[in-house]
PDB file of N, CA and C in Angstrom:
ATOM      1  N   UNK A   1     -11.915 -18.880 -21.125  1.00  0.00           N
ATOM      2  CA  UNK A   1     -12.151 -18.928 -19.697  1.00  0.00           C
ATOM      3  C   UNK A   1     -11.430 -20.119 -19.058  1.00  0.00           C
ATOM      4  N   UNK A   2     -11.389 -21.171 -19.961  1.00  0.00           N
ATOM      5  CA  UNK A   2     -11.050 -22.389 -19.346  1.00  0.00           C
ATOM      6  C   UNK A   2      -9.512 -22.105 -18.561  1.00  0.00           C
ATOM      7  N   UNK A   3      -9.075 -21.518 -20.148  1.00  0.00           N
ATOM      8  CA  UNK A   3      -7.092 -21.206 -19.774  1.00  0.00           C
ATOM      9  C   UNK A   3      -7.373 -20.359 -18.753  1.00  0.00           C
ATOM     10  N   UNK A   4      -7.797 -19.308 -18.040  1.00  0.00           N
ATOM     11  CA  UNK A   4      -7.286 -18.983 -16.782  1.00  0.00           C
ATOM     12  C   UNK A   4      -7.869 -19.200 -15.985  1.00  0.00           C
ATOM     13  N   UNK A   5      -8.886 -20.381 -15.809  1.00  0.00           N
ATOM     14  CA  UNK A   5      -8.745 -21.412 -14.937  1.00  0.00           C
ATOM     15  C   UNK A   5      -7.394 -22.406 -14.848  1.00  0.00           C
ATOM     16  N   UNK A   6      -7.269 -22.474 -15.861  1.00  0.00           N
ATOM     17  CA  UNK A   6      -5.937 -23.363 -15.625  1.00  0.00           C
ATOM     18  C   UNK A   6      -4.743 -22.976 -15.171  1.00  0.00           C
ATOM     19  N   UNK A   7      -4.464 -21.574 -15.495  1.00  0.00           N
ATOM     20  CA  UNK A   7      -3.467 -21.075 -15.393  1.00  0.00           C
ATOM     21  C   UNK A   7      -3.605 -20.656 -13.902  1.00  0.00           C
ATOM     22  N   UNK A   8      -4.566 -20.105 -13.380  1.00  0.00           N
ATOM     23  CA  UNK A   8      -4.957 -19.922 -12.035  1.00  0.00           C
ATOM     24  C   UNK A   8      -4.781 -21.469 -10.685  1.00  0.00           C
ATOM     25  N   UNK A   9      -5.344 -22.649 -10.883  1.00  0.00           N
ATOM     26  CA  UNK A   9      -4.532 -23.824 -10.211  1.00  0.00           C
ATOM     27  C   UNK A   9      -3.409 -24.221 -10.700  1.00  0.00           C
ATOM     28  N   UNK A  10      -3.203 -24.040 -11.533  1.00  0.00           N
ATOM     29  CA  UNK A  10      -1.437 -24.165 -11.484  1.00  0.00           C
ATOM     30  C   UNK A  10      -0.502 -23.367 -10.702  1.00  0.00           C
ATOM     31  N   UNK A  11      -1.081 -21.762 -10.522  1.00  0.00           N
ATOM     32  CA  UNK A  11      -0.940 -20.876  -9.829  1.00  0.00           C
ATOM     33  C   UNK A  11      -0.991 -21.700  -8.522  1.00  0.00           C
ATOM     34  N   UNK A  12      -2.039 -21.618  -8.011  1.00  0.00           N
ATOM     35  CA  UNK A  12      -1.998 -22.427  -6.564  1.00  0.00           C
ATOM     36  C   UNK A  12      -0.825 -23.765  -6.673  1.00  0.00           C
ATOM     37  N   UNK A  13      -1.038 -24.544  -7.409  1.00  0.00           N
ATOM     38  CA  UNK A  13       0.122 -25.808  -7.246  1.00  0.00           C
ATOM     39  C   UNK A  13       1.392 -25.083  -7.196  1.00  0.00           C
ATOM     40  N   UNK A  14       1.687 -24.160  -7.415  1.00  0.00           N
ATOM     41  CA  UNK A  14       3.171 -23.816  -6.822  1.00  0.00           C
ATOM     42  C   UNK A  14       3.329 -23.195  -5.809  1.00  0.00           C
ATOM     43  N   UNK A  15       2.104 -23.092  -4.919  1.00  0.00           N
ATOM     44  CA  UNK A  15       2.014 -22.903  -3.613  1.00  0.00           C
ATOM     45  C   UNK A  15       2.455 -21.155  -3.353  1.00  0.00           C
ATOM     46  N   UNK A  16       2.122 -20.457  -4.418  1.00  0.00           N
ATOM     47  CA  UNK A  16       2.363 -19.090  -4.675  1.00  0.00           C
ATOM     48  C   UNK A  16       1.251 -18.810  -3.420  1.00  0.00           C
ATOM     49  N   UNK A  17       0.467 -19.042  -3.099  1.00  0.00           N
ATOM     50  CA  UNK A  17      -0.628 -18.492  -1.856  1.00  0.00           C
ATOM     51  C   UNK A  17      -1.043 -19.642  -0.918  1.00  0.00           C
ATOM     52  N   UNK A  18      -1.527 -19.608   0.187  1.00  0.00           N
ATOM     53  CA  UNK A  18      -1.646 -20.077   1.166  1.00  0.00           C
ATOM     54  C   UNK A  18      -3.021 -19.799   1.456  1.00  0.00           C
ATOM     55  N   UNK A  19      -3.995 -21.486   1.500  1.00  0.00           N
ATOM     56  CA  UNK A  19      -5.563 -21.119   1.724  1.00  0.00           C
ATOM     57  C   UNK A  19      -5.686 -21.681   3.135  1.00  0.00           C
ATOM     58  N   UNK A  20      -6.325 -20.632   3.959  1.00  0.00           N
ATOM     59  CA  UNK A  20      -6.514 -21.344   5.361  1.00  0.00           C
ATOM     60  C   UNK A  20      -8.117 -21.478   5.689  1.00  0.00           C
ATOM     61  N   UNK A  21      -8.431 -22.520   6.196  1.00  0.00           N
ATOM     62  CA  UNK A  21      -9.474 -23.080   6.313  1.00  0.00           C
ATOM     63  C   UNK A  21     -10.071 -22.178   7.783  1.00  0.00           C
ATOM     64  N   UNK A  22     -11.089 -21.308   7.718  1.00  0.00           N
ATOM     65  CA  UNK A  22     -11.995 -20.739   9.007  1.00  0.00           C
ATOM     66  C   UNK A  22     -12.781 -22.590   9.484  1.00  0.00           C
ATOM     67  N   UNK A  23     -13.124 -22.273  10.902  1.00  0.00           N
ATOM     68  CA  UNK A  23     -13.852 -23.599  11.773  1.00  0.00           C
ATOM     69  C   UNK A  23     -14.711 -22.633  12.873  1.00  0.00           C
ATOM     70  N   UNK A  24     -15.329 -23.619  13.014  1.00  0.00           N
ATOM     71  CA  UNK A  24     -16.157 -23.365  14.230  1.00  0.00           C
ATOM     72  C   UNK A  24     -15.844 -22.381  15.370  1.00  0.00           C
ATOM     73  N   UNK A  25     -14.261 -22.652  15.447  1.00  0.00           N
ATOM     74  CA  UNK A  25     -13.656 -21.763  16.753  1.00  0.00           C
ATOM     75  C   UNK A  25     -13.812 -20.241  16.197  1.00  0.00           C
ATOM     76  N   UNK A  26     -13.734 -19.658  14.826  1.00  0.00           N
ATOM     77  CA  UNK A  26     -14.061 -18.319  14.370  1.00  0.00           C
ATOM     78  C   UNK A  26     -15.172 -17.915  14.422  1.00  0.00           C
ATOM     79  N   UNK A  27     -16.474 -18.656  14.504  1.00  0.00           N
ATOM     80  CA  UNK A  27     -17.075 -18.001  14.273  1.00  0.00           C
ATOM     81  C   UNK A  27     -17.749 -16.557  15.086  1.00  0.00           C
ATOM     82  N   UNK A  28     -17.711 -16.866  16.495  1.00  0.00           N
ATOM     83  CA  UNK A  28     -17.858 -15.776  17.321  1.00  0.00           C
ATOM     84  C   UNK A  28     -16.954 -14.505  17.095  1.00  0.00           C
ATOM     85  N   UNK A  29     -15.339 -14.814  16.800  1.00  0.00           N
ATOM     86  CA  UNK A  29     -14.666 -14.171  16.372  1.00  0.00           C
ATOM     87  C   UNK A  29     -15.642 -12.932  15.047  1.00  0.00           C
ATOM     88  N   UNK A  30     -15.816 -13.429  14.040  1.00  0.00           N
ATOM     89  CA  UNK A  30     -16.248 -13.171  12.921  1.00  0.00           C
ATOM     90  C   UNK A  30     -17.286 -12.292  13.599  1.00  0.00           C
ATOM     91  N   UNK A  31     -18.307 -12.741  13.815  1.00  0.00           N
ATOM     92  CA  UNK A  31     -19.302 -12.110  14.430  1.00  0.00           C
ATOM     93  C   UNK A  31     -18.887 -10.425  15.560  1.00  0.00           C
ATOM     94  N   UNK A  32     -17.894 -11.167  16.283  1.00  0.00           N
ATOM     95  CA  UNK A  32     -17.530  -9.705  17.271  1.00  0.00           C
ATOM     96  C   UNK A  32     -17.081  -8.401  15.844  1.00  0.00           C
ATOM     97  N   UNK A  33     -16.329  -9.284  14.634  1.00  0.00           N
ATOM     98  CA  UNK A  33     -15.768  -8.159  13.679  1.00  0.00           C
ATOM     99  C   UNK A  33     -16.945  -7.788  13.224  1.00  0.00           C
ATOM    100  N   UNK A  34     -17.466  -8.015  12.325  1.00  0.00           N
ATOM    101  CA  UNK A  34     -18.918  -7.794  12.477  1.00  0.00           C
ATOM    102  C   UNK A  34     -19.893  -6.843  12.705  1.00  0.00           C
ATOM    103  N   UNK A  35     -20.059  -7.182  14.149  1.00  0.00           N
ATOM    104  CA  UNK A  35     -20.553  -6.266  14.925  1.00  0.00           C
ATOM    105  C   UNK A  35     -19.977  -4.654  15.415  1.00  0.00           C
ATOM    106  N   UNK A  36     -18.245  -4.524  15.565  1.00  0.00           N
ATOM    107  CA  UNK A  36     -17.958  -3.740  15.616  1.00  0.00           C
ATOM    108  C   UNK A  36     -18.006  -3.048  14.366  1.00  0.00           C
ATOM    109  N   UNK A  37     -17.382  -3.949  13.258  1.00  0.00           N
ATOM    110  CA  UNK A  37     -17.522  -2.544  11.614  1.00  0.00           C
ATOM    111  C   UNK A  37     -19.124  -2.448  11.260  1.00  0.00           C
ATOM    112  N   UNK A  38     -19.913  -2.505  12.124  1.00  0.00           N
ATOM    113  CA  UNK A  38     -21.086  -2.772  11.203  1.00  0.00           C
ATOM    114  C   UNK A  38     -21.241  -1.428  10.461  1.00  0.00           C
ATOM    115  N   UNK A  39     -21.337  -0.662  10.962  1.00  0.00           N
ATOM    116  CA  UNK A  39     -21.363   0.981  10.540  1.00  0.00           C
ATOM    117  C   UNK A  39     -20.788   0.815   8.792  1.00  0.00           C
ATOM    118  N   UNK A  40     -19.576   0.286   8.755  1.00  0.00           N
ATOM    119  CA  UNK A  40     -18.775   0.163   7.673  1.00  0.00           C
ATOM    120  C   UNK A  40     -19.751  -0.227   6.142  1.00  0.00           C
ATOM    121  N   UNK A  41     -20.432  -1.200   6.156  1.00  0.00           N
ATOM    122  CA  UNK A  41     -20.458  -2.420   7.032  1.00  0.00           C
ATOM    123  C   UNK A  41     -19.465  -3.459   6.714  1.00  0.00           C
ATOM    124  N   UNK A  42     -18.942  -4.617   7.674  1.00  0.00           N
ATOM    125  CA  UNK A  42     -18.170  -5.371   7.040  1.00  0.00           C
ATOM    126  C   UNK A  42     -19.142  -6.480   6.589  1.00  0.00           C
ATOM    127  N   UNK A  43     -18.381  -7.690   5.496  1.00  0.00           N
ATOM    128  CA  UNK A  43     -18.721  -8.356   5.236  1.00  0.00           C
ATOM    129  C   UNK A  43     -18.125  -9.528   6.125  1.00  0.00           C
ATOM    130  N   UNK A  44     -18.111 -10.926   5.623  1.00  0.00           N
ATOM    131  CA  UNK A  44     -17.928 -12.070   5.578  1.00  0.00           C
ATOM    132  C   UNK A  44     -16.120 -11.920   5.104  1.00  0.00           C
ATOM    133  N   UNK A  45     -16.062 -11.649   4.243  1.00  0.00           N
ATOM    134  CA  UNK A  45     -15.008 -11.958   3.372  1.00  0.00           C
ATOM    135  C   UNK A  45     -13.926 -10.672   4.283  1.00  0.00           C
ATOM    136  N   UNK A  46     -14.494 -10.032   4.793  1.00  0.00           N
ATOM    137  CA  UNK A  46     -13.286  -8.954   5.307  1.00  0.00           C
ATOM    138  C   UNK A  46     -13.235  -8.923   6.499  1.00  0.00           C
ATOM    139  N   UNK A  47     -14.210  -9.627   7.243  1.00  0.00           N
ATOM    140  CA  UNK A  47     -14.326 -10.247   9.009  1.00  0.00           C
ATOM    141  C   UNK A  47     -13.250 -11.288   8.769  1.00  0.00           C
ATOM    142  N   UNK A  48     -13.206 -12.206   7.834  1.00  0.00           N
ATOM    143  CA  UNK A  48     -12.089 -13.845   7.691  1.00  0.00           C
ATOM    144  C   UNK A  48     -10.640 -13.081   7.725  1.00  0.00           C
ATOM    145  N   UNK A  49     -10.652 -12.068   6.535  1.00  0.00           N
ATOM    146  CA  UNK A  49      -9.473 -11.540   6.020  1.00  0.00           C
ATOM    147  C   UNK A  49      -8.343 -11.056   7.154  1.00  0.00           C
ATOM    148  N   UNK A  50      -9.808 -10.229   8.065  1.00  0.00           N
ATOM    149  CA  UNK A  50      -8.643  -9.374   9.244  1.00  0.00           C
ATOM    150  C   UNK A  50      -8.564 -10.676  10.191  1.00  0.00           C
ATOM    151  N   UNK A  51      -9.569 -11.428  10.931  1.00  0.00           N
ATOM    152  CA  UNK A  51      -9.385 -12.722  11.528  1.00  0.00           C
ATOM    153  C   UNK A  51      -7.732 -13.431  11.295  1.00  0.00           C
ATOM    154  N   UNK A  52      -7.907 -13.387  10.122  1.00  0.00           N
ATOM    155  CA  UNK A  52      -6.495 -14.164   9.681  1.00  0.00           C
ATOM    156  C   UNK A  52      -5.418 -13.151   9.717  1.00  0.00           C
ATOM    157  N   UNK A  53      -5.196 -11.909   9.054  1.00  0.00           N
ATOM    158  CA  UNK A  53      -4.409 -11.549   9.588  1.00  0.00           C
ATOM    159  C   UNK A  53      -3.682 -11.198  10.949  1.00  0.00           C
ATOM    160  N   UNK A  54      -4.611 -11.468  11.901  1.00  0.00           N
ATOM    161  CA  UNK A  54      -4.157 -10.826  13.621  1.00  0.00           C
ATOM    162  C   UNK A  54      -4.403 -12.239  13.488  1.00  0.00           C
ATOM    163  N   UNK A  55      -4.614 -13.081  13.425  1.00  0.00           N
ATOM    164  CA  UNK A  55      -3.691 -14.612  14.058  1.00  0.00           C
ATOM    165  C   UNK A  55      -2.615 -14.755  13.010  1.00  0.00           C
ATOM    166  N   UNK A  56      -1.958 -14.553  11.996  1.00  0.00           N
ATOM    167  CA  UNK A  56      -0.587 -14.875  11.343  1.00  0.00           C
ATOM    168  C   UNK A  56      -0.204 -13.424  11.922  1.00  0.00           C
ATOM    169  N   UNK A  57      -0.287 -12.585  12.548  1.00  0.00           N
ATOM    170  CA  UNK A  57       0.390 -11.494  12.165  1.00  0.00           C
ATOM    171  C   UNK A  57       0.932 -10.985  11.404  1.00  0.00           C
ATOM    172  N   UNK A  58      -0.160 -10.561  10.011  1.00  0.00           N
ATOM    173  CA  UNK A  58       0.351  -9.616   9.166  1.00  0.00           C
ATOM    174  C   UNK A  58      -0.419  -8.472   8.884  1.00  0.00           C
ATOM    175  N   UNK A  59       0.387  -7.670   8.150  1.00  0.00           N
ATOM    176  CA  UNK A  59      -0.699  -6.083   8.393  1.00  0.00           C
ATOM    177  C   UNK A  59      -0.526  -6.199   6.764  1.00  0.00           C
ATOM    178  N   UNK A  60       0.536  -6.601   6.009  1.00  0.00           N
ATOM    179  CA  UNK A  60       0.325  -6.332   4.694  1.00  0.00           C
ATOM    180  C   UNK A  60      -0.376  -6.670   3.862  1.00  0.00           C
ATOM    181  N   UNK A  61      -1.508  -5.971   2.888  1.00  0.00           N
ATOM    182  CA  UNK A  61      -2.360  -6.001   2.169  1.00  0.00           C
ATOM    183  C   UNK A  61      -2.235  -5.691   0.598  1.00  0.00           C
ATOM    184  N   UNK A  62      -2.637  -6.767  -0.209  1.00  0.00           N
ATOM    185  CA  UNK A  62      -2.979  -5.764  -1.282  1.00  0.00           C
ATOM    186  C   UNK A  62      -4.431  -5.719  -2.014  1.00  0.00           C
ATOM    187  N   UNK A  63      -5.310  -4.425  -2.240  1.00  0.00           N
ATOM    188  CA  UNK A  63      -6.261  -4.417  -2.547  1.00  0.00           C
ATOM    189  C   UNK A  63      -6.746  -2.729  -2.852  1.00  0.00           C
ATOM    190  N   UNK A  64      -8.305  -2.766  -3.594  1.00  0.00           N
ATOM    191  CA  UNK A  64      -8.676  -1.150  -3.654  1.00  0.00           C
ATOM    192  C   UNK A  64      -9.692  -1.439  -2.972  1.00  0.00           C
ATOM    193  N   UNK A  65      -9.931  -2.218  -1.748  1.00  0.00           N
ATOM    194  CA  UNK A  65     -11.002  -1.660  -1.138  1.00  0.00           C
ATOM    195  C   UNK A  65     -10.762  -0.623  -0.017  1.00  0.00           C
ATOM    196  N   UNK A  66     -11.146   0.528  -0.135  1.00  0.00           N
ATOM    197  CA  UNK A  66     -11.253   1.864   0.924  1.00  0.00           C
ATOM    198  C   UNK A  66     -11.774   1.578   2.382  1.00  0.00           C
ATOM    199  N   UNK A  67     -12.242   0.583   2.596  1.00  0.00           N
ATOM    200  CA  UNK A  67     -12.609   0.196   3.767  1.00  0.00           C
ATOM    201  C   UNK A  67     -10.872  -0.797   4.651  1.00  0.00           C
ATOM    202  N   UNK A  68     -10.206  -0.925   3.869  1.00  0.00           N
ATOM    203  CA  UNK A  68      -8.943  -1.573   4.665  1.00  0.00           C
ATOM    204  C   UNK A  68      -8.154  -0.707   5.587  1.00  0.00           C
ATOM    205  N   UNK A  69      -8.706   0.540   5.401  1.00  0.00           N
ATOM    206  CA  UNK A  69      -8.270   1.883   6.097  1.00  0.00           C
ATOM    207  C   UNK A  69      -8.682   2.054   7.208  1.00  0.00           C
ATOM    208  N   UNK A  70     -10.083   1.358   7.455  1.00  0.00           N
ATOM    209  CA  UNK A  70     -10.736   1.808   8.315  1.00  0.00           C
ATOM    210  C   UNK A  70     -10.303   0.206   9.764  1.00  0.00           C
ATOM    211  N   UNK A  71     -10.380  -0.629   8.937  1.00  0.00           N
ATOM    212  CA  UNK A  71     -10.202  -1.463  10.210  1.00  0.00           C
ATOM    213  C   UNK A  71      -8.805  -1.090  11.140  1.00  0.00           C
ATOM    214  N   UNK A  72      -8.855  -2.497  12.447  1.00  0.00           N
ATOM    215  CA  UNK A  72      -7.824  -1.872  13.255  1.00  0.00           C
ATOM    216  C   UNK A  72      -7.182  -3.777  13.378  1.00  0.00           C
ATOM    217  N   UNK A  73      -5.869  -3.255  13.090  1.00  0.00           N
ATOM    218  CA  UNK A  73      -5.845  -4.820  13.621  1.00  0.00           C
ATOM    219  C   UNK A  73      -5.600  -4.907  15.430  1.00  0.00           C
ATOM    220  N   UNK A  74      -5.241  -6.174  15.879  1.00  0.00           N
ATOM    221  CA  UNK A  74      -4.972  -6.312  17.543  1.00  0.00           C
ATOM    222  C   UNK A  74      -4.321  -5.482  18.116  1.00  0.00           C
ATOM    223  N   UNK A  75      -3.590  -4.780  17.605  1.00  0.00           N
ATOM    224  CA  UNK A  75      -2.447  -4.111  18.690  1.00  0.00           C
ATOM    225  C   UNK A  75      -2.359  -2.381  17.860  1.00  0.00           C
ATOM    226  N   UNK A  76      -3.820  -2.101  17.655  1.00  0.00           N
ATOM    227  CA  UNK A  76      -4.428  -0.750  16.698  1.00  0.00           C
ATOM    228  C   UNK A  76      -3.634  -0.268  15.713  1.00  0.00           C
ATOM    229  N   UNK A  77      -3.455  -1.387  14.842  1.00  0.00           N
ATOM    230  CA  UNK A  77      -2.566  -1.323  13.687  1.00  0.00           C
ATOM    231  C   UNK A  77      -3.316  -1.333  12.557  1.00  0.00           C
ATOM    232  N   UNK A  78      -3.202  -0.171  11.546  1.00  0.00           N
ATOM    233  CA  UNK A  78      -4.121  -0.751  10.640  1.00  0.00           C
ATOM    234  C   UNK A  78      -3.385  -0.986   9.386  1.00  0.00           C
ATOM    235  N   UNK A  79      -3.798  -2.220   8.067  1.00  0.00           N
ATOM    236  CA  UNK A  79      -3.154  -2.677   7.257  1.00  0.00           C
ATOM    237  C   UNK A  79      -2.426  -1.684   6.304  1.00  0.00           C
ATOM    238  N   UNK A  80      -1.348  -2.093   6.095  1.00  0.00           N
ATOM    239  CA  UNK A  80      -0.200  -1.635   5.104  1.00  0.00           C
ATOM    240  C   UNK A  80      -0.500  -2.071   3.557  1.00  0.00           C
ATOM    241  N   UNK A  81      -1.440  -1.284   2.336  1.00  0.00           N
ATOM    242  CA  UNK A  81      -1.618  -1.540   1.504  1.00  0.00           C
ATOM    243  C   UNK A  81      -0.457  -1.316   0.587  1.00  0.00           C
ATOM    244  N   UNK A  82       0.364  -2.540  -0.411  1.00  0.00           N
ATOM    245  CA  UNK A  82       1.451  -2.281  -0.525  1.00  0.00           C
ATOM    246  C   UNK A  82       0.976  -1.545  -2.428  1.00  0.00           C
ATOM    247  N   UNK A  83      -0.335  -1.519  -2.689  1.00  0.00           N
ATOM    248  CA  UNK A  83      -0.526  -1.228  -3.542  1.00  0.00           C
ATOM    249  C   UNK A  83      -0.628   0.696  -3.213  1.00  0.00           C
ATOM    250  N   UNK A  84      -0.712   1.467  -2.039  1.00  0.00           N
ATOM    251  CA  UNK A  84      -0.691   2.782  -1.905  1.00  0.00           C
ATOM    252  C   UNK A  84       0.195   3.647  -2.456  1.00  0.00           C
ATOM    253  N   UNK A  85      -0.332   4.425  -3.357  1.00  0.00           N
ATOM    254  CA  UNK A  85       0.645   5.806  -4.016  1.00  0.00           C
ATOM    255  C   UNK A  85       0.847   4.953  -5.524  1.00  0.00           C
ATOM    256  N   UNK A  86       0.053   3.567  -5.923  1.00  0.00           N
ATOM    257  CA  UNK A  86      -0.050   3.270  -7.777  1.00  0.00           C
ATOM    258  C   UNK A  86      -1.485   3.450  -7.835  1.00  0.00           C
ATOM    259  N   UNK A  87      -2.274   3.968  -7.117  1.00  0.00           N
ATOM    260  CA  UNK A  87      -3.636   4.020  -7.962  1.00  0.00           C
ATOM    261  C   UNK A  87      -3.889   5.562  -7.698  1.00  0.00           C
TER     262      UNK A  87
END
């Protein structure tokens, strides 16, 4: 376990991903996502996810959650899973 912990921040030290810090100014944000997927329901982790993507503007995703289908980003775009047509 230890080694891919290790191997995983080393991962980060080469700056292979980019961690952005949510503040205070999201949180209403979060909440409006939220409230609109509740049906879905969204979480925490996928209110931040789309948050961040419609402020960097990106639609590209990779993941198997079936719910990335359903959101919309700002300008009724919904994410480009680059993992679609290998699973």
């Amino acid at each position: 376990m230890w080694k891919s912990n290790l191997l995983f921040f080393n991962w980060l030290n080469l700056h292979a991903i980019t961690i952005y810090d949510l503040n205070t100014n999201h949180i209403q944000k979060i909440l409006n996502l939220m409230n609109r997927y509740s049906n879905v329901p969204m979480d925490l982790a996928d209110a931040s996810i789309l948050l961040l993507a419609e402020e960097k503007e990106i639609n590209d995703i990779i993941t198997f959650d079936s719910d990335y289908y359903i959101y919309k980003l700002r300008k009724g775009e919904t994410f480009n899973n680059l993992l679609n047509g290998y699973y």
